[in-house]
C-alpha atoms as a PDB file:
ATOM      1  CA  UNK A   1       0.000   0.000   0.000  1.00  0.00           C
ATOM      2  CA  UNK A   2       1.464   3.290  -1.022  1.00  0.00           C
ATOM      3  CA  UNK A   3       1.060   6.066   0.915  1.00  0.00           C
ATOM      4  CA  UNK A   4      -0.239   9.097   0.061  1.00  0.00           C
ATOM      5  CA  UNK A   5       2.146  12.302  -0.437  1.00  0.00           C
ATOM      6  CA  UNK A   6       1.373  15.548   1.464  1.00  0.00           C
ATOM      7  CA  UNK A   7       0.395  18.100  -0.784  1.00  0.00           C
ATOM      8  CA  UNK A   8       0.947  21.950   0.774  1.00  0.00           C
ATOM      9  CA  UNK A   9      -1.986  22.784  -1.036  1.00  0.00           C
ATOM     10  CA  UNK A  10      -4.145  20.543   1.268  1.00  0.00           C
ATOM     11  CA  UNK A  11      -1.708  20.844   4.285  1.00  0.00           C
ATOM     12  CA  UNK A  12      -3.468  24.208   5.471  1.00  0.00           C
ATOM     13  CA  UNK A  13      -6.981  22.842   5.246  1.00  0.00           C
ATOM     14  CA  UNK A  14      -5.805  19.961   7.320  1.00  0.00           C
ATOM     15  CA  UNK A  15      -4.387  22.169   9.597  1.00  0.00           C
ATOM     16  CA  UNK A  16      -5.876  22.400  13.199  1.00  0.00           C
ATOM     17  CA  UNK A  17      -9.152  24.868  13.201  1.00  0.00           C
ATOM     18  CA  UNK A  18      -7.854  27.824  15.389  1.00  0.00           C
ATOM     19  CA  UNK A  19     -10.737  29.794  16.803  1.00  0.00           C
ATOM     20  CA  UNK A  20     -10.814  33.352  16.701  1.00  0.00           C
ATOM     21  CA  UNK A  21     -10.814  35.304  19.709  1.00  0.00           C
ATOM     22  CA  UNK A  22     -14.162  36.381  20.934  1.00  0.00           C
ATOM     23  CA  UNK A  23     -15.005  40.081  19.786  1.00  0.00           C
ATOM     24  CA  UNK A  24     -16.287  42.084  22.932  1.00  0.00           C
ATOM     25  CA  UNK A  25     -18.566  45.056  20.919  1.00  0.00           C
ATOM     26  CA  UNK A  26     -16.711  48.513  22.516  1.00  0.00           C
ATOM     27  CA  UNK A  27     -19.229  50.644  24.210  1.00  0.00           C
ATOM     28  CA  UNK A  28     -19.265  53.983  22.457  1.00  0.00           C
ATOM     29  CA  UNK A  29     -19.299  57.082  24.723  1.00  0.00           C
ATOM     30  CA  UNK A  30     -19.438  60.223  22.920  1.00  0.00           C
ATOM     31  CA  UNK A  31     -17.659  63.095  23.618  1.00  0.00           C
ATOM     32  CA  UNK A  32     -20.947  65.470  23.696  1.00  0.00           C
ATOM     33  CA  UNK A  33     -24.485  65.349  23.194  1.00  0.00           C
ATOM     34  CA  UNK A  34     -27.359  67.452  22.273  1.00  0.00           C
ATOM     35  CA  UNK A  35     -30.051  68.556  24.424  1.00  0.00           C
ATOM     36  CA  UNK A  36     -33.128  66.331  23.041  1.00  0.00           C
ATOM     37  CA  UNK A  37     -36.151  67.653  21.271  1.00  0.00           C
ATOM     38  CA  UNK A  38     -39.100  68.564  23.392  1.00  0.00           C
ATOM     39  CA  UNK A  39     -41.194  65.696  24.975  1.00  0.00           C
ATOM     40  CA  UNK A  40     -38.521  63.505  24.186  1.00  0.00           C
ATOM     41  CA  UNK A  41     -35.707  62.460  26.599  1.00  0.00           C
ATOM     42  CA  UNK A  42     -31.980  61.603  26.015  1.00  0.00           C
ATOM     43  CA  UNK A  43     -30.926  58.304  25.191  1.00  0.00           C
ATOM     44  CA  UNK A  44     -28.219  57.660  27.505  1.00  0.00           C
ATOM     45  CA  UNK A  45     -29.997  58.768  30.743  1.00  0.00           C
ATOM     46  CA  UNK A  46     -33.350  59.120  29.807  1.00  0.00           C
ATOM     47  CA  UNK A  47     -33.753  63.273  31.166  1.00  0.00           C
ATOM     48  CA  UNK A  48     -35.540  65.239  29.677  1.00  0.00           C
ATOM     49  CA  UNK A  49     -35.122  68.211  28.209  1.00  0.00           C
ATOM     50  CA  UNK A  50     -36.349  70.510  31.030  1.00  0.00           C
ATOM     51  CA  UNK A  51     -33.847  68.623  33.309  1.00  0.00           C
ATOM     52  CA  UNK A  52     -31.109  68.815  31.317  1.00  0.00           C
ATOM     53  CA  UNK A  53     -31.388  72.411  31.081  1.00  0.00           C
ATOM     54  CA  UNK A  54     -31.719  73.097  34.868  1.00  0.00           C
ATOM     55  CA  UNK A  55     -28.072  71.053  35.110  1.00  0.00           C
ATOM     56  CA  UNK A  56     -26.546  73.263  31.951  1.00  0.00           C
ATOM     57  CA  UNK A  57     -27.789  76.919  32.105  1.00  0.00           C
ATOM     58  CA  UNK A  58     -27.008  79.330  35.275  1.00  0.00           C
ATOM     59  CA  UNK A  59     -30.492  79.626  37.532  1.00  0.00           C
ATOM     60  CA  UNK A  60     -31.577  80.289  40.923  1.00  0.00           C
ATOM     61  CA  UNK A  61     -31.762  76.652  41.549  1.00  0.00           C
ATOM     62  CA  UNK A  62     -28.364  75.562  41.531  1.00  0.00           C
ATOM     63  CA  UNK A  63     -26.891  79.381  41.942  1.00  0.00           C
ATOM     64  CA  UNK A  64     -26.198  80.250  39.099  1.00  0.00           C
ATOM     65  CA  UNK A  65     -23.339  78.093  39.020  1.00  0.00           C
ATOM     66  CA  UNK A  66     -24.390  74.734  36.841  1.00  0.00           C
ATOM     67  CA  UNK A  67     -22.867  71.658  37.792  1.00  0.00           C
ATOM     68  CA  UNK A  68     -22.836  70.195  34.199  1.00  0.00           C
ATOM     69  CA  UNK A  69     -20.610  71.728  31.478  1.00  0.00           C
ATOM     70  CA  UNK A  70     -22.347  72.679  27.941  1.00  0.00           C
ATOM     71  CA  UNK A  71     -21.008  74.491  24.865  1.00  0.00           C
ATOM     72  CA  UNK A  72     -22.690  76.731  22.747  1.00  0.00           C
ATOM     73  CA  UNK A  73     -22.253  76.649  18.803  1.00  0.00           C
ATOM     74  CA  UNK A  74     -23.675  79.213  16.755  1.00  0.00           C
ATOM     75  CA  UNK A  75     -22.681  81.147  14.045  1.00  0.00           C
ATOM     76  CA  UNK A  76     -21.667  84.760  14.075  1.00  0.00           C
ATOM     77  CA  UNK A  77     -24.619  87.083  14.617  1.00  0.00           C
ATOM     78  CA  UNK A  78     -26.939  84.617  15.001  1.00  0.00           C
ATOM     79  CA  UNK A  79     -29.125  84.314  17.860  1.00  0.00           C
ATOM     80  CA  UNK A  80     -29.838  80.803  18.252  1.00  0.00           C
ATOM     81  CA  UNK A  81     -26.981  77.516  17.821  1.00  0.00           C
ATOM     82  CA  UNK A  82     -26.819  73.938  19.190  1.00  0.00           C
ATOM     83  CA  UNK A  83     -25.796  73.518  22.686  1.00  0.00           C
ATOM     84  CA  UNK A  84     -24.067  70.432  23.191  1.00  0.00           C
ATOM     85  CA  UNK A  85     -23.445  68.716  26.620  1.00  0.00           C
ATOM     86  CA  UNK A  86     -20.203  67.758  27.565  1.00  0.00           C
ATOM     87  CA  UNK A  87     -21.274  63.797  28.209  1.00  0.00           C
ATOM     88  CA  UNK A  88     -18.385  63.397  30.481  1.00  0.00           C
ATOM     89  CA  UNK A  89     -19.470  66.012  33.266  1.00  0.00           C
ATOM     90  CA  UNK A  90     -23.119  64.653  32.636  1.00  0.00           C
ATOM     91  CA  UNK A  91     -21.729  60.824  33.645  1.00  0.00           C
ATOM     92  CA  UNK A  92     -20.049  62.337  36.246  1.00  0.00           C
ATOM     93  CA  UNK A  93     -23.072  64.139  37.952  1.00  0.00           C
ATOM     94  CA  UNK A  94     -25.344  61.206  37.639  1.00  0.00           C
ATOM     95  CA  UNK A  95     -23.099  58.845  38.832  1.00  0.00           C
ATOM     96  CA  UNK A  96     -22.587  61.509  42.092  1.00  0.00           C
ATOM     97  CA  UNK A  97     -26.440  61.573  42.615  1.00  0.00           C
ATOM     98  CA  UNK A  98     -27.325  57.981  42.146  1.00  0.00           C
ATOM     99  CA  UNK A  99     -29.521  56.216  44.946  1.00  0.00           C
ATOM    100  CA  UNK A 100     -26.977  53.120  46.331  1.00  0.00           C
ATOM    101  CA  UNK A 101     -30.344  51.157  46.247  1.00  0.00           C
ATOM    102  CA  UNK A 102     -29.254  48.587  48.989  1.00  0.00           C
ATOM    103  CA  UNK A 103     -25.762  48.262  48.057  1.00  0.00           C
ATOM    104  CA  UNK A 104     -23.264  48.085  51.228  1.00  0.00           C
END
């Protein structure tokens, strides 16, 4: 009985199967978000607008000094832009107010 010759053609399907390493999907954080549009709420923390703007504009309530940085973008002249919320500080404030809920 002859034996067969190894062809390196074949030799790499015959090759142990390696398994990829698992992909873990990245969690995407941006770097600023937008105030939502009225009635609706954001989708990372579920505020609402009204909230949101009590944390990012100066009032009475928190002193005129808010705890949550926001930028203002708007073109020269104009009197409206986009104010974006700096997601970090926003993460930051939650996480400082959140109820430990029975955790010791």
């Amino acid at each position: 009985m002859k034996k067969a010759k190894l062809n390196p053609k074949n030799a790499a399907t015959t090759a142990p199967f390696e398994i990829p390493p698992r992909i873990v999907a990245a969690t995407f954080e941006p770097e600023t978000i937008r105030l939502p549009k009225t009635g609706q709420r954001d989708p990372y923390f579920a505020l609402t607008r009204s909230f949101l703007n009590t944390l990012v504009l100066p009032t009475p309530k928190n002193d005129f000094k808010p705890p949550v940085r926001s930028f203002v973008l708007r073109q020269r002249g104009a009197r409206t832009g986009v104010r974006l919320v700096d997601f970090q500080s926003l993460k930051d404030y939650v996480r400082a107010h959140a109820d430990e809920g029975g955790v010791q």
